[in-house]
Protein backbone atom coordinates (compact mmCIF):
# COMPACT_ATOMS: atom_id res chain seq x y z
CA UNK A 1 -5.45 10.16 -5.07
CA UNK A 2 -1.85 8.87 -5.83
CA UNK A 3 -1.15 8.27 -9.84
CA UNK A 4 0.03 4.24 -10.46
CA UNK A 5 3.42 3.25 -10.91
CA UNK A 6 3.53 3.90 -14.31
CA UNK A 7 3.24 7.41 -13.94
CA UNK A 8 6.17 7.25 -11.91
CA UNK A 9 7.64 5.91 -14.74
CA UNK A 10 7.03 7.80 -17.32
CA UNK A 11 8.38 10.85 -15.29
CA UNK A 12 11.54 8.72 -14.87
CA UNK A 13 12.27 7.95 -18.11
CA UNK A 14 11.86 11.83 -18.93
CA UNK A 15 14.34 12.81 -16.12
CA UNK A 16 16.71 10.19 -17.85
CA UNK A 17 16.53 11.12 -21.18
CA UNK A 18 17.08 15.00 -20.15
CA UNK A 19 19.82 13.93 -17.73
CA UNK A 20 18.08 15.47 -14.61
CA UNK A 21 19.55 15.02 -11.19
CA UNK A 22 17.73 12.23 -9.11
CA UNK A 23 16.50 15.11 -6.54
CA UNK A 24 14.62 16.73 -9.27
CA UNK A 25 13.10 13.57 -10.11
CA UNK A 26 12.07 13.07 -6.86
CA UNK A 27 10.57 16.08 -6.13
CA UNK A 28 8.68 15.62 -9.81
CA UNK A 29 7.24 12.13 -8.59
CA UNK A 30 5.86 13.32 -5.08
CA UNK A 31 4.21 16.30 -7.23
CA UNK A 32 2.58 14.97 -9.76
CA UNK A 33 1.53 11.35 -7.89
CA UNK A 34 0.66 12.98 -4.92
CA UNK A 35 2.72 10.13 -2.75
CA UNK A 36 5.31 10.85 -0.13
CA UNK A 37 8.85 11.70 -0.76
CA UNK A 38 9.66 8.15 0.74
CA UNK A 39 8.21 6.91 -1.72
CA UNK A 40 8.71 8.78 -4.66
CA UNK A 41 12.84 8.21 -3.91
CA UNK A 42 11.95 4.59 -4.48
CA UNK A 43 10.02 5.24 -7.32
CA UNK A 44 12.75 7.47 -8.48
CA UNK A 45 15.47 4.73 -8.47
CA UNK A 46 12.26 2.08 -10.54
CA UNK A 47 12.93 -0.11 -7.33
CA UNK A 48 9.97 -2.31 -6.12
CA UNK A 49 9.20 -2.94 -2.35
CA UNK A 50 10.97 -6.04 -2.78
CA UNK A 51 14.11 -4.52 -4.23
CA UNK A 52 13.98 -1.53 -2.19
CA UNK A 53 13.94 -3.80 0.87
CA UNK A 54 16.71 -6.10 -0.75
CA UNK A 55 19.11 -3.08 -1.06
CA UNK A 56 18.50 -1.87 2.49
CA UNK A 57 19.47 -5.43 3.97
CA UNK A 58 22.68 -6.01 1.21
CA UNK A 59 23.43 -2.36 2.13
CA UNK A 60 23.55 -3.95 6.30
CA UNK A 61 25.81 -7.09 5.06
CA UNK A 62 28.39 -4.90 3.35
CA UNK A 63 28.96 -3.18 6.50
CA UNK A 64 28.50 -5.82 9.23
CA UNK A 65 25.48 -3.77 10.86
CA UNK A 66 22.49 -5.64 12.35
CA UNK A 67 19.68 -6.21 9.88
CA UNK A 68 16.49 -4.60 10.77
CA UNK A 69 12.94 -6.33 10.73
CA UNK A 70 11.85 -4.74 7.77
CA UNK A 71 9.61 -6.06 4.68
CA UNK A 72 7.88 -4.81 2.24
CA UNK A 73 4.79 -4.33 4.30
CA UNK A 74 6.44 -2.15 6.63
CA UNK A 75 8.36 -0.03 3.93
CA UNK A 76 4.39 0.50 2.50
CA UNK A 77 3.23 1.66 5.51
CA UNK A 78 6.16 3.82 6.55
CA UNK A 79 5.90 5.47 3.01
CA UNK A 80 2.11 6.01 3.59
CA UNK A 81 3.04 8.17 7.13
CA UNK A 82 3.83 5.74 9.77
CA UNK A 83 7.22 6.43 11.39
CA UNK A 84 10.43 4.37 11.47
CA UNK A 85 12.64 4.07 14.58
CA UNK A 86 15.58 5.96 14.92
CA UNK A 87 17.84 3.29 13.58
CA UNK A 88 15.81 2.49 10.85
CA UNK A 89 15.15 6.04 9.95
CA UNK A 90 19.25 6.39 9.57
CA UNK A 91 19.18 3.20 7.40
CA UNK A 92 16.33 4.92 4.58
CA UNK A 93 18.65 8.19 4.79
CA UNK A 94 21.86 6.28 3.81
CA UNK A 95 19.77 3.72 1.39
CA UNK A 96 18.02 7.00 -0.35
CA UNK A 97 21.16 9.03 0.14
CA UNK A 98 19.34 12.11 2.07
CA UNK A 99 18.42 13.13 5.08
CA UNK A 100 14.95 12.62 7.14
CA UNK A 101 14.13 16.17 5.68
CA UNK A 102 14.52 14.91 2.12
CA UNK A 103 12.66 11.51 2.96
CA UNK A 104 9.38 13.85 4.53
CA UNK A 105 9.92 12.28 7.72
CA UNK A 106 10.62 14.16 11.09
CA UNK A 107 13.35 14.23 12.28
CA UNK A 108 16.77 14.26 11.60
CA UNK A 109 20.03 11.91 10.45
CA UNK A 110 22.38 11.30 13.10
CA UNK A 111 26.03 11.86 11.95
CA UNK A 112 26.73 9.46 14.94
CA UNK A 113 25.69 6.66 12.26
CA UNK A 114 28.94 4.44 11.21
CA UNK A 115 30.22 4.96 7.95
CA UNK A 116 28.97 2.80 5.37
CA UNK A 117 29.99 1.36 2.01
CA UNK A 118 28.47 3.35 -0.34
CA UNK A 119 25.89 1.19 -2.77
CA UNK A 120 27.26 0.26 -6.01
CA UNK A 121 25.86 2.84 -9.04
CA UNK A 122 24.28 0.71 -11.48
CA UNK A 123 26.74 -0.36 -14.48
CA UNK A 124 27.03 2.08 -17.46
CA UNK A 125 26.32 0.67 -20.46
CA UNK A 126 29.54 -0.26 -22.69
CA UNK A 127 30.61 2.09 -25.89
CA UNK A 128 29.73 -0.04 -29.17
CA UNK A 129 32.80 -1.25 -30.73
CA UNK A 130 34.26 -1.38 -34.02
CA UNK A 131 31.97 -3.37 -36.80
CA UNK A 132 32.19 -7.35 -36.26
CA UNK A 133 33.26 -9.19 -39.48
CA UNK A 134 30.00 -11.80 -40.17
CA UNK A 135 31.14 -15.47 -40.24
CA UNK A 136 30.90 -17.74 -43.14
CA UNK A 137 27.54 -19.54 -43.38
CA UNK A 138 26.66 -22.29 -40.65
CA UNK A 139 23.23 -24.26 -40.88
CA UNK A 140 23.82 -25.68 -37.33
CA UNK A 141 24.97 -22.23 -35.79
CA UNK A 142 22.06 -19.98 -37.09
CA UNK A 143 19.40 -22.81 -36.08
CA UNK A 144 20.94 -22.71 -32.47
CA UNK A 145 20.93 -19.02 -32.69
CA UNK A 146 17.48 -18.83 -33.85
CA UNK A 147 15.96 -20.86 -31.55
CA UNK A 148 18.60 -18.94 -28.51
CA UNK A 149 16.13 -15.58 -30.29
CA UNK A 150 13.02 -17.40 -29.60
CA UNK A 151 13.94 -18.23 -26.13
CA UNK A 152 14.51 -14.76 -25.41
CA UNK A 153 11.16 -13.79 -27.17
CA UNK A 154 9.38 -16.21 -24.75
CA UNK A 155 11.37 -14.72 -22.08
CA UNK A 156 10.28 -11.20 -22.77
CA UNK A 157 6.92 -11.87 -23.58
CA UNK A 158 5.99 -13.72 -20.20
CA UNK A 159 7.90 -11.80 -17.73
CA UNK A 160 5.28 -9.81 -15.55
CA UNK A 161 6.69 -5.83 -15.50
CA UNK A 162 7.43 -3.93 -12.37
CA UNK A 163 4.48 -1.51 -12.73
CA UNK A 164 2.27 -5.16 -13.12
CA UNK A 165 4.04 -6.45 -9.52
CA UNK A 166 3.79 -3.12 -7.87
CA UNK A 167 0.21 -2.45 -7.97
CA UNK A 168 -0.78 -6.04 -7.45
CA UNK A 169 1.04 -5.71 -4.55
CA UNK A 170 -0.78 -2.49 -3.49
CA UNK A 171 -4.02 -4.16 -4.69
CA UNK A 172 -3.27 -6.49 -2.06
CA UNK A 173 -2.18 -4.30 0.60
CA UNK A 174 -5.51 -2.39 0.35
CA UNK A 175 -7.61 -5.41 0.54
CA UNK A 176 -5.51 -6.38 3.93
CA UNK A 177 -6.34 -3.13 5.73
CA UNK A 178 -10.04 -2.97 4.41
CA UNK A 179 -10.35 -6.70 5.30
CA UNK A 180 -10.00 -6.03 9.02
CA UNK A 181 -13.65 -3.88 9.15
CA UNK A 182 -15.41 -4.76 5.96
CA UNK A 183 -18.57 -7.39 5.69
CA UNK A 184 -17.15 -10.92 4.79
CA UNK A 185 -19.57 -11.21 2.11
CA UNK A 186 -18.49 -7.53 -0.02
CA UNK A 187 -14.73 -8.72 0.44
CA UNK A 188 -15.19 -12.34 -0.99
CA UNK A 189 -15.99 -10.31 -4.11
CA UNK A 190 -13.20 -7.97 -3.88
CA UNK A 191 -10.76 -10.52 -3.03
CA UNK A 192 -11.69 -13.29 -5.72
CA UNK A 193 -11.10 -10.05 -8.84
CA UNK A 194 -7.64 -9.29 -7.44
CA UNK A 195 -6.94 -13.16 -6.99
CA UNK A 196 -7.61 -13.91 -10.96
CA UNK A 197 -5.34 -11.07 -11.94
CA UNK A 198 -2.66 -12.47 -9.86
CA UNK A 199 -3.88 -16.35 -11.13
CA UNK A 200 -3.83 -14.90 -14.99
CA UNK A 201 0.04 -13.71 -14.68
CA UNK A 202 0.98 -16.50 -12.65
CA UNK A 203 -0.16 -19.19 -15.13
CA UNK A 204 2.35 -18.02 -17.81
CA UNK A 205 5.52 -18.74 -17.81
CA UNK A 206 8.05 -16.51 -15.02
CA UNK A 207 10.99 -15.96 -13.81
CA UNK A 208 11.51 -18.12 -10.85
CA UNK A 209 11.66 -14.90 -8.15
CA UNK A 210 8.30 -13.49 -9.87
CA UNK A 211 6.48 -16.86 -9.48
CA UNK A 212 7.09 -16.85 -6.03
CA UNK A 213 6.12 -13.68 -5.58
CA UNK A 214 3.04 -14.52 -7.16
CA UNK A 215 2.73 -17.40 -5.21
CA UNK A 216 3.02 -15.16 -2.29
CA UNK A 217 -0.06 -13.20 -3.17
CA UNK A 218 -2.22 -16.34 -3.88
CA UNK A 219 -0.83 -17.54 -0.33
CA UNK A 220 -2.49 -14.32 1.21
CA UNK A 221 -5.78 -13.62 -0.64
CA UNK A 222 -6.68 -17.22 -0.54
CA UNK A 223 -6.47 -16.75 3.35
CA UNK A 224 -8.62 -14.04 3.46
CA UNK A 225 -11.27 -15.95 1.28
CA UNK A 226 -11.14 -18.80 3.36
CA UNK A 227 -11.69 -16.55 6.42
CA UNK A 228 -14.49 -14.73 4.77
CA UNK A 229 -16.11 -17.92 3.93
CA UNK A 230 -15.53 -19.36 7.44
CA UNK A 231 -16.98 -16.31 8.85
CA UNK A 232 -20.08 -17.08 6.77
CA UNK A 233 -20.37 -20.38 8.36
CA UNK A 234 -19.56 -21.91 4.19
CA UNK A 235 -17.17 -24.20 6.13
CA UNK A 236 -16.42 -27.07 3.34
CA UNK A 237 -15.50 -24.43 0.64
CA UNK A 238 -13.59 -22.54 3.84
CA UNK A 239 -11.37 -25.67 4.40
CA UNK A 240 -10.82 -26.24 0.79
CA UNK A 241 -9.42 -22.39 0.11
CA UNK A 242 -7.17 -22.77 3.10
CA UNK A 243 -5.82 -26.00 1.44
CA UNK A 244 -5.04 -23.43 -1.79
CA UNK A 245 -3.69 -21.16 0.63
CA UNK A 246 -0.85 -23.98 1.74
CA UNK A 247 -0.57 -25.68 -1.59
CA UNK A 248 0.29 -21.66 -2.45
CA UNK A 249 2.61 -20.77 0.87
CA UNK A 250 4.40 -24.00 0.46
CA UNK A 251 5.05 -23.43 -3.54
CA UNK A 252 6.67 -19.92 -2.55
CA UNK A 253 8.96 -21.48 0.05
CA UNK A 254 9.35 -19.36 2.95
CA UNK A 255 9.39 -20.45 6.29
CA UNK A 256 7.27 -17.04 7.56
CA UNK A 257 4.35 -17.61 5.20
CA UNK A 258 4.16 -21.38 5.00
CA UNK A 259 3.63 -21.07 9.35
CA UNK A 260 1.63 -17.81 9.18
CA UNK A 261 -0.72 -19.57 6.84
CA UNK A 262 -1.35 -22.82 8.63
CA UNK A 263 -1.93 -20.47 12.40
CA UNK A 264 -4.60 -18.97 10.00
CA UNK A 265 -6.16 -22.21 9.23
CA UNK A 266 -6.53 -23.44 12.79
CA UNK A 267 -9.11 -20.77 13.09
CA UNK A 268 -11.91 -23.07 11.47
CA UNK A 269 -11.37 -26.22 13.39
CA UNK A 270 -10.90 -24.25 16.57
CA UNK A 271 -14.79 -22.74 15.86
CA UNK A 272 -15.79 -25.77 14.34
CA UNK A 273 -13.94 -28.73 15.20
CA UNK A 274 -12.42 -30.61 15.88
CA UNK A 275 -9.79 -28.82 18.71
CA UNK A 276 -7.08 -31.42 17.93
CA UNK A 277 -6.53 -30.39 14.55
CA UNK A 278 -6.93 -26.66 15.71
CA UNK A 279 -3.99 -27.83 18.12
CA UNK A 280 -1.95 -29.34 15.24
CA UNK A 281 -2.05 -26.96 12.78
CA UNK A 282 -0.59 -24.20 15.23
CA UNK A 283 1.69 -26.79 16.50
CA UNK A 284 3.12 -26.99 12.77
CA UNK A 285 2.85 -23.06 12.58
CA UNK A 286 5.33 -22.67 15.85
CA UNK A 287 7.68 -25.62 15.23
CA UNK A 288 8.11 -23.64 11.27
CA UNK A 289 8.77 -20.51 12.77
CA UNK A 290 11.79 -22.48 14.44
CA UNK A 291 11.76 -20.67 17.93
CA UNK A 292 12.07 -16.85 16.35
CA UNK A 293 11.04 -13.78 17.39
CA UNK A 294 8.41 -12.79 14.79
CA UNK A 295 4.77 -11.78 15.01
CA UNK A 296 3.50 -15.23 13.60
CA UNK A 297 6.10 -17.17 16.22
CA UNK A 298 3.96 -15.63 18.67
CA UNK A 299 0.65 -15.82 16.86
CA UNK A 300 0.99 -19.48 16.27
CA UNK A 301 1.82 -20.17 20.04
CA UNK A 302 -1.24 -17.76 21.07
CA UNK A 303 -3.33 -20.18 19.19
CA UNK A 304 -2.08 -23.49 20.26
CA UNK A 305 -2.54 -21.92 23.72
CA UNK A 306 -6.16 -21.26 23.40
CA UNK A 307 -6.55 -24.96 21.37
CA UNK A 308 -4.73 -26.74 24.51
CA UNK A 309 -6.80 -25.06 27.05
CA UNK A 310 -10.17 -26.21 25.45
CA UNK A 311 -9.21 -29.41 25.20
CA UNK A 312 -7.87 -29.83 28.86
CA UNK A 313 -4.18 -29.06 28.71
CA UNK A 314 -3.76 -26.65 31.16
CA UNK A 315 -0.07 -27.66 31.76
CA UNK A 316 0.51 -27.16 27.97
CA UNK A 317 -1.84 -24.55 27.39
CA UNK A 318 0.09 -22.43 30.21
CA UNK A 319 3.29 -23.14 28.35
CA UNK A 320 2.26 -21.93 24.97
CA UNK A 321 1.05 -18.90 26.97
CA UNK A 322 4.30 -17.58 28.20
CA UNK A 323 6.05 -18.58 24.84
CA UNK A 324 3.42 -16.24 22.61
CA UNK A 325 3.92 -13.52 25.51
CA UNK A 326 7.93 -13.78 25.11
CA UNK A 327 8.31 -14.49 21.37
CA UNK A 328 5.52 -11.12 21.20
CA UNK A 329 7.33 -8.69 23.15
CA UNK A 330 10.65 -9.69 21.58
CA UNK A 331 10.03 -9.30 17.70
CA UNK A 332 9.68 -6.47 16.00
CA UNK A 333 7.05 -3.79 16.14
CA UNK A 334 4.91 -4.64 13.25
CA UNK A 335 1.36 -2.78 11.72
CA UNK A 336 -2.13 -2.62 13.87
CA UNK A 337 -4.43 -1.68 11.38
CA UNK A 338 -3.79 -4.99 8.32
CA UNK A 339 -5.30 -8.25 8.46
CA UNK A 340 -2.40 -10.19 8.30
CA UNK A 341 -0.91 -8.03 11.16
CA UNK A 342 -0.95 -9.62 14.60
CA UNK A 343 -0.68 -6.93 16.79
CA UNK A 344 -1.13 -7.04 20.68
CA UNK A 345 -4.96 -6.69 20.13
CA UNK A 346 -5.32 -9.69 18.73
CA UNK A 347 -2.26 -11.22 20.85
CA UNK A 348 -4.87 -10.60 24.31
CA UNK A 349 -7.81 -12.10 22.13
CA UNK A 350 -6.26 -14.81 22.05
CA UNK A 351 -4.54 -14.96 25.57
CA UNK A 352 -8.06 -14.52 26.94
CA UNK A 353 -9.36 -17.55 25.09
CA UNK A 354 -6.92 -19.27 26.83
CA UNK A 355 -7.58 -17.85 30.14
CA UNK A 356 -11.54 -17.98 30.05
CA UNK A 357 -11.08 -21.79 29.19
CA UNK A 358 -8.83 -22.95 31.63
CA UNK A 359 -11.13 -20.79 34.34
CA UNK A 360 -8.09 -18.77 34.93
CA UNK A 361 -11.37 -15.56 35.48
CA UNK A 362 -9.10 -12.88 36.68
CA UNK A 363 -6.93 -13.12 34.40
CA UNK A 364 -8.89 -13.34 31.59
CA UNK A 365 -10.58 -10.43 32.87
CA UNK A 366 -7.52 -8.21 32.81
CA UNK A 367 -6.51 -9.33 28.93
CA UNK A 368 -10.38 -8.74 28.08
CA UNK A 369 -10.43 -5.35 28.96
CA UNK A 370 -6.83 -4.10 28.11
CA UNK A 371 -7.54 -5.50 24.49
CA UNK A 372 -10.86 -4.14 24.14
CA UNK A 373 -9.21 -0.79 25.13
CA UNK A 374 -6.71 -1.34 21.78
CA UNK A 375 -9.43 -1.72 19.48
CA UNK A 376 -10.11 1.28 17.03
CA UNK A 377 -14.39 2.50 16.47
CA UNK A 378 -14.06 1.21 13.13
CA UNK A 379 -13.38 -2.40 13.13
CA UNK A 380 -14.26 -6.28 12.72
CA UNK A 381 -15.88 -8.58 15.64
CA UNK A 382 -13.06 -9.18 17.69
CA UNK A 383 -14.58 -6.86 20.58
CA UNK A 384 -17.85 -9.03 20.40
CA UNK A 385 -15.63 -12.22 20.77
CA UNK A 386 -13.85 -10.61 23.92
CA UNK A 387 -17.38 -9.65 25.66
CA UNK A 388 -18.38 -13.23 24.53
CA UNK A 389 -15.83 -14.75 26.30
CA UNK A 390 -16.20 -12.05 29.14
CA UNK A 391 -20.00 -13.54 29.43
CA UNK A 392 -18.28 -17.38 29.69
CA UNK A 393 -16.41 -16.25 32.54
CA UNK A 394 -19.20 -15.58 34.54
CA UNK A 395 -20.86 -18.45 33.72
CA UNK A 396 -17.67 -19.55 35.71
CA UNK A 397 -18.42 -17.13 38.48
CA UNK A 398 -21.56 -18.81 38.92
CA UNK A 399 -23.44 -15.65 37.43
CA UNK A 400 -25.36 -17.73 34.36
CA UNK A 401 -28.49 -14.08 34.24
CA UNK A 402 -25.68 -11.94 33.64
CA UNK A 403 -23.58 -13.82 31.23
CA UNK A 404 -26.42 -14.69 29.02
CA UNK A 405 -27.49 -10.47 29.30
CA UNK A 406 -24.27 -9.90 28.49
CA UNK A 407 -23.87 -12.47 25.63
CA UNK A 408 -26.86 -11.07 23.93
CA UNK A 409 -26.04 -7.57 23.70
CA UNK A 410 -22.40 -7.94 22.59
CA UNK A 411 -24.14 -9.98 19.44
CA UNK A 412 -26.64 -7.60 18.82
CA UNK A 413 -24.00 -4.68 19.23
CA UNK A 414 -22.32 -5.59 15.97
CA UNK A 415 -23.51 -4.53 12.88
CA UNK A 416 -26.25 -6.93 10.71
CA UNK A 417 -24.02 -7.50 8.09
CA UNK A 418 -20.95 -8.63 10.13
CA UNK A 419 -22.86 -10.49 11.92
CA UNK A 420 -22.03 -13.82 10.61
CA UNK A 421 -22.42 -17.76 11.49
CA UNK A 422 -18.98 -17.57 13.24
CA UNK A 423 -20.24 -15.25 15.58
CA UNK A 424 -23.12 -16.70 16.40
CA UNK A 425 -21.24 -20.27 17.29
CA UNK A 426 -19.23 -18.55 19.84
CA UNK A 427 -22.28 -16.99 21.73
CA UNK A 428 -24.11 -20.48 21.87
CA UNK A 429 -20.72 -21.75 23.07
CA UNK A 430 -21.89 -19.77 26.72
CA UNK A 431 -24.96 -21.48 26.67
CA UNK A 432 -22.96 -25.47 25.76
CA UNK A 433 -20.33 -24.53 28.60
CA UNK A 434 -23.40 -24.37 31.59
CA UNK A 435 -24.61 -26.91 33.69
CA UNK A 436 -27.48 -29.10 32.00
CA UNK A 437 -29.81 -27.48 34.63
CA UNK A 438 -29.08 -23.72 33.95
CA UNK A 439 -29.29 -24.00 30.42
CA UNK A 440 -32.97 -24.27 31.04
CA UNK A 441 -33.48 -21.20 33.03
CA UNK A 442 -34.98 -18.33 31.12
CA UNK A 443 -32.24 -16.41 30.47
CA UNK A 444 -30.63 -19.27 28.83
CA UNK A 445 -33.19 -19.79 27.20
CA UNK A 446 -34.24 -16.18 25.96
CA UNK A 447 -30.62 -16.22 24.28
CA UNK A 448 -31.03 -19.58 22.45
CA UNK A 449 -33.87 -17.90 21.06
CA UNK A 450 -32.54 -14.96 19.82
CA UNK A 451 -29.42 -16.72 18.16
CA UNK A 452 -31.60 -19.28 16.76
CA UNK A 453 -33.26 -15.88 14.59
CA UNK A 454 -31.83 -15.30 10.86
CA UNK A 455 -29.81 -12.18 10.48
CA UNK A 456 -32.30 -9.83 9.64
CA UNK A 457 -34.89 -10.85 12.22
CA UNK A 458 -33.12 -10.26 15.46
């Protein structure tokens, strides 16, 4: 298991004091805390994801090179194995001032790379000069200067460390790939300890680019709650967490998290109701992202899509189809396995909710079973939602036996304790979408049954 941050730091602050060279350091830190060498160079250097990433992107402006999509998401999960592109890969050798070799990646650096401005060494500290002569008395000047002391005190004393950031931020990284396979119920409890660690520190008093940092993390984890409690059909205390979860994005300021937050939030009313507001929120998501080429640009279009096509649009709907599709295949490749990832799994989930409600059969078909191909053994009850809406298009096809067959063994597939109120919404939706007359054949009615059972019975 890999040491915390402080570790790190402690082995740092030996290499300093004994002057050791930064490779030594490194190799000490990917020893001892059992992380990659990726990693431990970052470590090395005391740099946080944020600053890491930060250095990489000044390190692009001083020499007029395209900035890559990188964050500190994607640094985490490159330094926990996943491999960078080629271009990227250069970037990390020239930011870490190795090769791949020395980063424990495959591979190798390209000398074909253009030559860059070396990054600045940190300032040395200036030599202590002669003895200053003390001034005569001044009442005034020594009650300014006093109270200058206590306003560094405060300072000091309220500024959340590195080590403090880092592993809240790995707290929260950990929770986002557990998230996407774990019972809604065992991660509300998970989520809400991390959540008042992150609410203690940011109720003091920060520096402005830690409080939004902080912000950041209340942003995400108050997502995930409200998503756990939707999932658990809690629906008032849902809406009210993704309120917190704006109030939050909106606080930090960025344009990525403020849409990716409100796409996120038009999950409830799109299971619930109403579809307009389903509609709205994603509209708000896609006209934030501002027409980019980003995983949430595409993710908030994907979910207008699927809002317009329920409620009639198919002219819209068809629109905000081809926009997810072109804003998806044009940004970045981002992570599969995170719940705040929107990777083309979930990009088809979507696409086919869209498809089966406009009646558009074959292709829904197609995006139904290319996604469900995508979808790892160990995960949440997006492959139940896909056979779901599989079983709705054949209630289109006129085939109302088979759908409701196929409706009840996709529920019963997934595990008792994932299956949740949200689930169970979606397969009564096959039954609402029939004609009044099928609904009362036996098959239709041999599902109501079974969904009308509490977990536990069925």
């Amino acid at each position: 298991m890999a040491h915390k941050p402080s570790c790190a730091a402690r082995i740092r602050a030996t290499a300093a004091a004994e002057n050791r060279a930064l490779e030594t350091t490194v190799a000490s830190i990917a020893e001892c805390c059992a992380v990659s060498r990726l990693r431990a160079h970052r470590l090395a250097r005391g740099w946080t994801l944020r600053r890491a990433v930060a250095e990489m992107l000044q390190l692009c402006a001083l020499n007029g090179i395209s900035q890559p999509g990188v964050d500190q998401d994607q640094l985490a999960a490159w330094e926990k194995g996943r491999m960078p592109r080629g271009k990227t890969l250069d970037l990390l050798c020239r930011l870490y001032e190795t090769d791949a070799q020395g980063l424990g990646l495959a591979g190798s650096y390209r000398p074909d790379m253009p030559t860059l401005v070396p990054t600045r060494p940190a300032p040395s500290r200036p030599a202590a000069g002669p003895p200053v002569a003390l001034a005569a008395a001044d009442p005034a000047g020594e009650a300014i200067e006093a109270y200058r002391r206590a306003l560094d005190s405060t300072l000091a004393s309220t500024t959340a460390s590195v080590t403090q950031l880092e592993v809240l931020d790995e707290q929260v990284m950990d929770l986002r790939q557990v998230y996407v396979f774990a019972p809604p119920a065992e991660m509300l409890l998970r989520l809400l300890r991390t959540l008042e660690e992150v609410r203690l520190l940011s109720g003091e008093r920060q520096p402005a680019t830690v409080q939004v940092r902080l912000s950041e993390m209340i942003a995400v984890l108050a997502t995930l709650v409200a998503d756990a409690l939707m999932k658990l059909g809690r629906l008032d205390q849902a809406r009210m967490w993704y309120g917190t979860a704006r109030a939050a994005a909106d606080d930090a300021g960025g344009a990525e998290l403020r849409s990716r937050v409100r796409v996120q939030a038009a999950m409830l009313p799109y299971y619930y109701g109403p579809l307009e507001r389903a509609a709205s929120l994603a509209r708000d998501a896609r006209l934030l992202n501002r027409g980019r080429a980003t995983s949430t640009g595409a993710f908030a279009a994907a979910a207008e899509a699927r809002a317009l096509a329920r409620l009639g649009d198919a002219e819209g709907a068809r629109h905000a189809v081809r926009q997810a599709i072109d804003l998806f295949d044009r940004a970045p490749v981002g992570s599969d396995d995170d719940a705040w990832a929107f990777p083309r799994r979930r990009l088809l989930l979507y696409l086919s909710g869209a498809f089966t409600a406009l009646g558009e059969v074959q292709e829904a078909h197609r995006v139904q079973q290319e996604a469900l191909a995508l979808y790892p053994d160990r995960t949440g009850i997006d492959p139940a939602l896909l056979r779901l809406e599989e079983a709705m298009c054949m209630v289109h096809q006129r085939k109302p036996t088979e759908a409701c067959e196929l409706a009840g063994s996709a529920y019963l597939a997934v595990p008792e304790e994932l299956r949740t109120e949200i689930l169970g919404v979606r397969a009564m939706e096959v039954i609402r979408i029939m004609p009044a007359r099928i609904r009362e054949t036996r098959a239709a009615r041999q599902l109501g049954e079974l969904l009308a059972l509490p977990t536990g019975r069925t």
